[in-house]
PDB file of N, CA and C in Angstrom:
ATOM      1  N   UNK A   1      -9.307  -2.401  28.601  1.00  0.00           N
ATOM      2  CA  UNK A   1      -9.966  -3.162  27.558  1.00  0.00           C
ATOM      3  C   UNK A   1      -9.158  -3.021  26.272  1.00  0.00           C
ATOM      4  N   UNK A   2      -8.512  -4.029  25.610  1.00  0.00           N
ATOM      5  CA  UNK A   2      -8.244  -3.710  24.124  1.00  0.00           C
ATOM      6  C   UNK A   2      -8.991  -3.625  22.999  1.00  0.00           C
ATOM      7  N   UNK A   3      -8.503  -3.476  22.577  1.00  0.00           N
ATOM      8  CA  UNK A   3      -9.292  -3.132  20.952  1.00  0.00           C
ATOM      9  C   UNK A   3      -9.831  -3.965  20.075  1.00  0.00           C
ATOM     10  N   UNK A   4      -9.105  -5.486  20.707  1.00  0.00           N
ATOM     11  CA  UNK A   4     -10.110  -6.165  19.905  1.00  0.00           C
ATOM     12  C   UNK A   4     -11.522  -6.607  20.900  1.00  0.00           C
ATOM     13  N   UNK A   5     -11.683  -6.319  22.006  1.00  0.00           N
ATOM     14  CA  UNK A   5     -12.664  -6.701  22.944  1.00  0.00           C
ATOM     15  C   UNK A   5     -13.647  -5.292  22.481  1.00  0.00           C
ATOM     16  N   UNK A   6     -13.541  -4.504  21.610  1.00  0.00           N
ATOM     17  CA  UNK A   6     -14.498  -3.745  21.627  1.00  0.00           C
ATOM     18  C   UNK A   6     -15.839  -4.312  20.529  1.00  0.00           C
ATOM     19  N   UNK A   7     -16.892  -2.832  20.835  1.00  0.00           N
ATOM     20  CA  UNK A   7     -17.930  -3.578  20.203  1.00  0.00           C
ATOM     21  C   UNK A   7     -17.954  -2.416  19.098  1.00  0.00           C
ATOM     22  N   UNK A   8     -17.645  -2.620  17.415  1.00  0.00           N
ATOM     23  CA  UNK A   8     -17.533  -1.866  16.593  1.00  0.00           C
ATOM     24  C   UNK A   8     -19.035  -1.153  15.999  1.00  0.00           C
ATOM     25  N   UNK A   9     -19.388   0.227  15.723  1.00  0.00           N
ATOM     26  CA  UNK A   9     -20.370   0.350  14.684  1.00  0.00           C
ATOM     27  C   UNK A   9     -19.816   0.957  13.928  1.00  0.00           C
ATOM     28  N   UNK A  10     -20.729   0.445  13.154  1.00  0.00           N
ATOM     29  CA  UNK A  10     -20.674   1.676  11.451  1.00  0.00           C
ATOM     30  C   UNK A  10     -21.881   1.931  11.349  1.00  0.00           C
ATOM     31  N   UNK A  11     -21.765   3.677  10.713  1.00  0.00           N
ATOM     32  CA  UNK A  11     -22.564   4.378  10.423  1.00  0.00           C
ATOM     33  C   UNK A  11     -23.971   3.623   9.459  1.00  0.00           C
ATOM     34  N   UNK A  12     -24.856   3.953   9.506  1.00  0.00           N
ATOM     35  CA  UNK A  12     -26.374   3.166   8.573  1.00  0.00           C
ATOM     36  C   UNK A  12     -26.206   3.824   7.269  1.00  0.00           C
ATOM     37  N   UNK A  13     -25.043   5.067   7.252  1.00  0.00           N
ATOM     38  CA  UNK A  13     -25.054   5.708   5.699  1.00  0.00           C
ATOM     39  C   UNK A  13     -24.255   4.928   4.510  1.00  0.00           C
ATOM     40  N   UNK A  14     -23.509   4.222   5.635  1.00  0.00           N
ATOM     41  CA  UNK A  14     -22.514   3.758   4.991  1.00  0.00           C
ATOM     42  C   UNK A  14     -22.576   2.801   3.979  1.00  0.00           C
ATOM     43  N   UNK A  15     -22.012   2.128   2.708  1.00  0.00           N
ATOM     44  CA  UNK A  15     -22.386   2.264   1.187  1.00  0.00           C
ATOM     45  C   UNK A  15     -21.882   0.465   2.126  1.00  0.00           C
ATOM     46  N   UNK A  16     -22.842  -0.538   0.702  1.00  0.00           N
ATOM     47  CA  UNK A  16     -22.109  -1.858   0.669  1.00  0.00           C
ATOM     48  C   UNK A  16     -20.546  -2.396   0.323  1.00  0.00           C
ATOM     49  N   UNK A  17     -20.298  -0.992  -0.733  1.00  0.00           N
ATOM     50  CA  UNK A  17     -19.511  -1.647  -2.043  1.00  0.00           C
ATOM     51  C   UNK A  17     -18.069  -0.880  -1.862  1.00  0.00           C
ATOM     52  N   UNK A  18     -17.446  -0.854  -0.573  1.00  0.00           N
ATOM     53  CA  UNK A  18     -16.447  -0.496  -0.420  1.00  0.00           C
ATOM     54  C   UNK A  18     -16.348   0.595  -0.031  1.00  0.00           C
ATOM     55  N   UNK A  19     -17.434   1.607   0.534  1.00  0.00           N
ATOM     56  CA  UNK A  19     -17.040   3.172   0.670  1.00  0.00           C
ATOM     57  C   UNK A  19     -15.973   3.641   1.605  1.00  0.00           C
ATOM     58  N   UNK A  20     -15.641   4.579   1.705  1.00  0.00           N
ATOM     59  CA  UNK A  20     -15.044   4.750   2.969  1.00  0.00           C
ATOM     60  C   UNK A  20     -15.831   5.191   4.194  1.00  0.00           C
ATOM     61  N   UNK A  21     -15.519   4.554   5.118  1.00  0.00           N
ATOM     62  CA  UNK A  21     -16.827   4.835   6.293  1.00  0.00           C
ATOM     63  C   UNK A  21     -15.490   4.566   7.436  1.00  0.00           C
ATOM     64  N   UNK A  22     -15.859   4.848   8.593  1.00  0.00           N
ATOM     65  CA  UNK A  22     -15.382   4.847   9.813  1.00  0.00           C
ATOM     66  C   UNK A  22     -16.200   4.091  10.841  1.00  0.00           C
ATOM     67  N   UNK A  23     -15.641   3.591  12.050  1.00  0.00           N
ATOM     68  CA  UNK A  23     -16.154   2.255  12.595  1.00  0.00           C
ATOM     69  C   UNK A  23     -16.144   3.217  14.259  1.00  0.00           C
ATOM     70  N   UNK A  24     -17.017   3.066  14.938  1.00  0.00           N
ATOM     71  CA  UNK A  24     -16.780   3.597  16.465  1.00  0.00           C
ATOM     72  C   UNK A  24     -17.100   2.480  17.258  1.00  0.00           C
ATOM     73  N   UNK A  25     -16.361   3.017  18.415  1.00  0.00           N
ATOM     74  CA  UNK A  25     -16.584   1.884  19.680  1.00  0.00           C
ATOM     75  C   UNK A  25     -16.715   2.743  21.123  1.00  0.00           C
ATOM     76  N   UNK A  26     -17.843   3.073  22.182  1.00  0.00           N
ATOM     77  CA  UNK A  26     -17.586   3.673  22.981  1.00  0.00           C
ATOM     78  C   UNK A  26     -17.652   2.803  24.100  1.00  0.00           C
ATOM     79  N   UNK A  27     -16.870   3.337  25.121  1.00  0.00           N
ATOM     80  CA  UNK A  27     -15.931   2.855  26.374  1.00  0.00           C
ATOM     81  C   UNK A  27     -16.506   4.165  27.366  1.00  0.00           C
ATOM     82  N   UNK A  28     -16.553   3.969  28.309  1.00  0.00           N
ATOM     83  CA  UNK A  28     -16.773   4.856  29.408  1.00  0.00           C
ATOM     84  C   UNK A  28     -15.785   6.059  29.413  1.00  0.00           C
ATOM     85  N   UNK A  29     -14.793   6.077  28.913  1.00  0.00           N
ATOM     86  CA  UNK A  29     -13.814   7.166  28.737  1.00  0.00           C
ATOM     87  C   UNK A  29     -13.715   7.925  28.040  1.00  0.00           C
ATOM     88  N   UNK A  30     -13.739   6.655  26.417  1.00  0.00           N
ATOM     89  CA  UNK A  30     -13.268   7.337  25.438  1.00  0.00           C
ATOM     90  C   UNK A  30     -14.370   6.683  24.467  1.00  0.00           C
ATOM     91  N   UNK A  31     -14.260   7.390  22.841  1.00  0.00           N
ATOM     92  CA  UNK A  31     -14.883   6.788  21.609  1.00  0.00           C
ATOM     93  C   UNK A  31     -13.733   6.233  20.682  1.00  0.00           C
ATOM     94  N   UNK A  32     -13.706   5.106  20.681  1.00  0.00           N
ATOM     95  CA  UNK A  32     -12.581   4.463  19.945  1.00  0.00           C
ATOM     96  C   UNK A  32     -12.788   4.523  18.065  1.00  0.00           C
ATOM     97  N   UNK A  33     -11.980   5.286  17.081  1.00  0.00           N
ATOM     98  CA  UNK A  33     -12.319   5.153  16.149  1.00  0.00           C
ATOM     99  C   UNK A  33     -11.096   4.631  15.455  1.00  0.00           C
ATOM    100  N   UNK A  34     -11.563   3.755  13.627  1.00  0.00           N
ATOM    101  CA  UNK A  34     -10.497   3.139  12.983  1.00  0.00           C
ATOM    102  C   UNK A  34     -11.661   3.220  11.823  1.00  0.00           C
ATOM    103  N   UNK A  35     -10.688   2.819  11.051  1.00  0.00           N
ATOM    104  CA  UNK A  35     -11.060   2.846   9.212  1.00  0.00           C
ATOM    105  C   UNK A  35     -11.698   1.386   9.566  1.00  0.00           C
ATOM    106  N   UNK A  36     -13.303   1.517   8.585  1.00  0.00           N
ATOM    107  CA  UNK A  36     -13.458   0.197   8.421  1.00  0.00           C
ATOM    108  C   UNK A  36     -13.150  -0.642   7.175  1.00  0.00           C
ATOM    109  N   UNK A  37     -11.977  -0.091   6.636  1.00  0.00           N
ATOM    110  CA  UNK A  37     -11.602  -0.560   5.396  1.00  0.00           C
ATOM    111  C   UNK A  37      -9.919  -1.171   5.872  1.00  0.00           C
ATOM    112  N   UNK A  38      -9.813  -0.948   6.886  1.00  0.00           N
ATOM    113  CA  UNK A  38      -8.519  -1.461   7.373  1.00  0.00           C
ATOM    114  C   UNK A  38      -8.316  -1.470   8.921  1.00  0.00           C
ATOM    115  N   UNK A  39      -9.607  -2.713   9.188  1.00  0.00           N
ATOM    116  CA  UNK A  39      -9.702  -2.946  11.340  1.00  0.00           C
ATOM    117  C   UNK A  39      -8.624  -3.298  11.716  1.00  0.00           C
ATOM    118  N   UNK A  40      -7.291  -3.739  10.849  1.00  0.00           N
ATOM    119  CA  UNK A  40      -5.862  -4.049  11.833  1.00  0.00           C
ATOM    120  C   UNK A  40      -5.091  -2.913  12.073  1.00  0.00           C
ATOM    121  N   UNK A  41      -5.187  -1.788  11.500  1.00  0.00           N
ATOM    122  CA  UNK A  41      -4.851  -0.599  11.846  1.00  0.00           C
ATOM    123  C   UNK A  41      -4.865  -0.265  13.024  1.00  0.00           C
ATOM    124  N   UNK A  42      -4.470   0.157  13.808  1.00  0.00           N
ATOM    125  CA  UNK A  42      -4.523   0.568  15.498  1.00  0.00           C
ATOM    126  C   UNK A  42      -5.491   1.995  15.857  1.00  0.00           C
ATOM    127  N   UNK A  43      -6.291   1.885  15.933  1.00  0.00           N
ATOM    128  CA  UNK A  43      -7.477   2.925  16.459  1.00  0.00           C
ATOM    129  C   UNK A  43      -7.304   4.041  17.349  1.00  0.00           C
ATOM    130  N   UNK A  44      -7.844   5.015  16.787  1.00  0.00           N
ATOM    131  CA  UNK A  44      -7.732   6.276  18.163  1.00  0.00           C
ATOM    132  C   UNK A  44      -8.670   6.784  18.705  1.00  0.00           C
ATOM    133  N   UNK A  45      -8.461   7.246  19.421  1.00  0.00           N
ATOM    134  CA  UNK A  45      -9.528   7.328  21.151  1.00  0.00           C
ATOM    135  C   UNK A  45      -9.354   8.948  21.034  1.00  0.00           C
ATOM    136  N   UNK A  46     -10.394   8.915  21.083  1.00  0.00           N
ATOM    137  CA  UNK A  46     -10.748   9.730  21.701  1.00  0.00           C
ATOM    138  C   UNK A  46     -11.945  10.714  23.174  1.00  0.00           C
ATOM    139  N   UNK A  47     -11.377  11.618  24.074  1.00  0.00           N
ATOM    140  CA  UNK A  47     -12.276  11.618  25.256  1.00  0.00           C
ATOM    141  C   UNK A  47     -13.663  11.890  24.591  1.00  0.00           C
ATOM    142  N   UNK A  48     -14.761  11.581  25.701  1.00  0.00           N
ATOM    143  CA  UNK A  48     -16.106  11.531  25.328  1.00  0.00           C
ATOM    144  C   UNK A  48     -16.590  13.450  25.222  1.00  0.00           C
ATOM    145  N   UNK A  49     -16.056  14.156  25.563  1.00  0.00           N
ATOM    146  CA  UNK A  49     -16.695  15.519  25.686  1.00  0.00           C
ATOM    147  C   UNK A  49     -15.682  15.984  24.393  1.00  0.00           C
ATOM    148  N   UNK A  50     -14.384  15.489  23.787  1.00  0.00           N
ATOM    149  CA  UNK A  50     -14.020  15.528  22.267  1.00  0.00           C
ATOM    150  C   UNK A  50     -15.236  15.253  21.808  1.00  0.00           C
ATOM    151  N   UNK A  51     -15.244  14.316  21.619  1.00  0.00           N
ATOM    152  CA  UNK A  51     -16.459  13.202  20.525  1.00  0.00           C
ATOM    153  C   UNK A  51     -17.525  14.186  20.218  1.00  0.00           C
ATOM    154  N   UNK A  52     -18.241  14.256  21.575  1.00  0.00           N
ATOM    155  CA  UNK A  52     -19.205  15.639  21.591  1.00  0.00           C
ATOM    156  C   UNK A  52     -19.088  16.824  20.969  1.00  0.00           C
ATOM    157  N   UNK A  53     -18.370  17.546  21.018  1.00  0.00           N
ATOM    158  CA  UNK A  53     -17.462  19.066  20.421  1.00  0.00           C
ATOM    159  C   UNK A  53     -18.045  18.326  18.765  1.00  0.00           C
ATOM    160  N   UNK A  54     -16.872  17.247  18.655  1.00  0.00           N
ATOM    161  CA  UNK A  54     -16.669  17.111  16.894  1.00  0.00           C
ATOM    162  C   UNK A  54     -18.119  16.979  16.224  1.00  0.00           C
ATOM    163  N   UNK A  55     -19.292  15.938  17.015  1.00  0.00           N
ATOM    164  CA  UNK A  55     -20.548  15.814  16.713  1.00  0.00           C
ATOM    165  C   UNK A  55     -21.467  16.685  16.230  1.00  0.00           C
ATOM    166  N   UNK A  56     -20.975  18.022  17.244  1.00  0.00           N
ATOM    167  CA  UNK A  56     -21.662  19.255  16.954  1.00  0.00           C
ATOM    168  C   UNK A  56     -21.529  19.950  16.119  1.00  0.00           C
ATOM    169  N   UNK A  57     -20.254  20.232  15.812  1.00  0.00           N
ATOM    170  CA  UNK A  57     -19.868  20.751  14.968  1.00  0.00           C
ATOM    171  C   UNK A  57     -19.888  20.248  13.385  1.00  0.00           C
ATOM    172  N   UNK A  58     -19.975  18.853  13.793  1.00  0.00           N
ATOM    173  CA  UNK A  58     -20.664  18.166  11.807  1.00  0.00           C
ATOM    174  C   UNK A  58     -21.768  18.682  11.586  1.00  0.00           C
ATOM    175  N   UNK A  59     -22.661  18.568  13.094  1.00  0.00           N
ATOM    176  CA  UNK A  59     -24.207  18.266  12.750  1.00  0.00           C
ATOM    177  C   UNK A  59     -24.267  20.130  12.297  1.00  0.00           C
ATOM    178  N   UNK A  60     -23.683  21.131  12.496  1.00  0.00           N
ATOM    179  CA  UNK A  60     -23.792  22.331  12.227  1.00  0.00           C
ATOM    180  C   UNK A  60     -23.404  22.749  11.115  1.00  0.00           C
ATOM    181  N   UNK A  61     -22.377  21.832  10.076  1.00  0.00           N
ATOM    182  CA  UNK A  61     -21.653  22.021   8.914  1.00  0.00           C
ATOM    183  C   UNK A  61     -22.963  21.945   7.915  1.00  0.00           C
TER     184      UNK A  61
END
């Protein structure tokens, strides 16, 4: 699947007026992430039990 066939979210925190926020896309493999301040940028993947690890570790910060 490429990257533009994905299906993007952004976070509900995320500001109207330009903030910086990050965009995800998950795939059976991986969680595809890119700046949503610049979607032609080429996105990185990461595996789903990464994604997990990093999740936890915010939600614990």
């Amino acid at each position: 699947m490429s990257t533009t066939e994905l299906v993007w979210f952004k976070s509900s925190y995320s500001g109207t007026q330009g903030d910086n926020c990050i965009e995800v896309a998950v795939t059976e493999q991986a969680v595809h992430v890119r700046d949503s301040k610049d979607s032609m940028r080429t996105p990185f993947a990461v595996g789903r039990d990464g994604w997990l690890r990093f999740l936890h570790f915010v939600a614990e910060a």
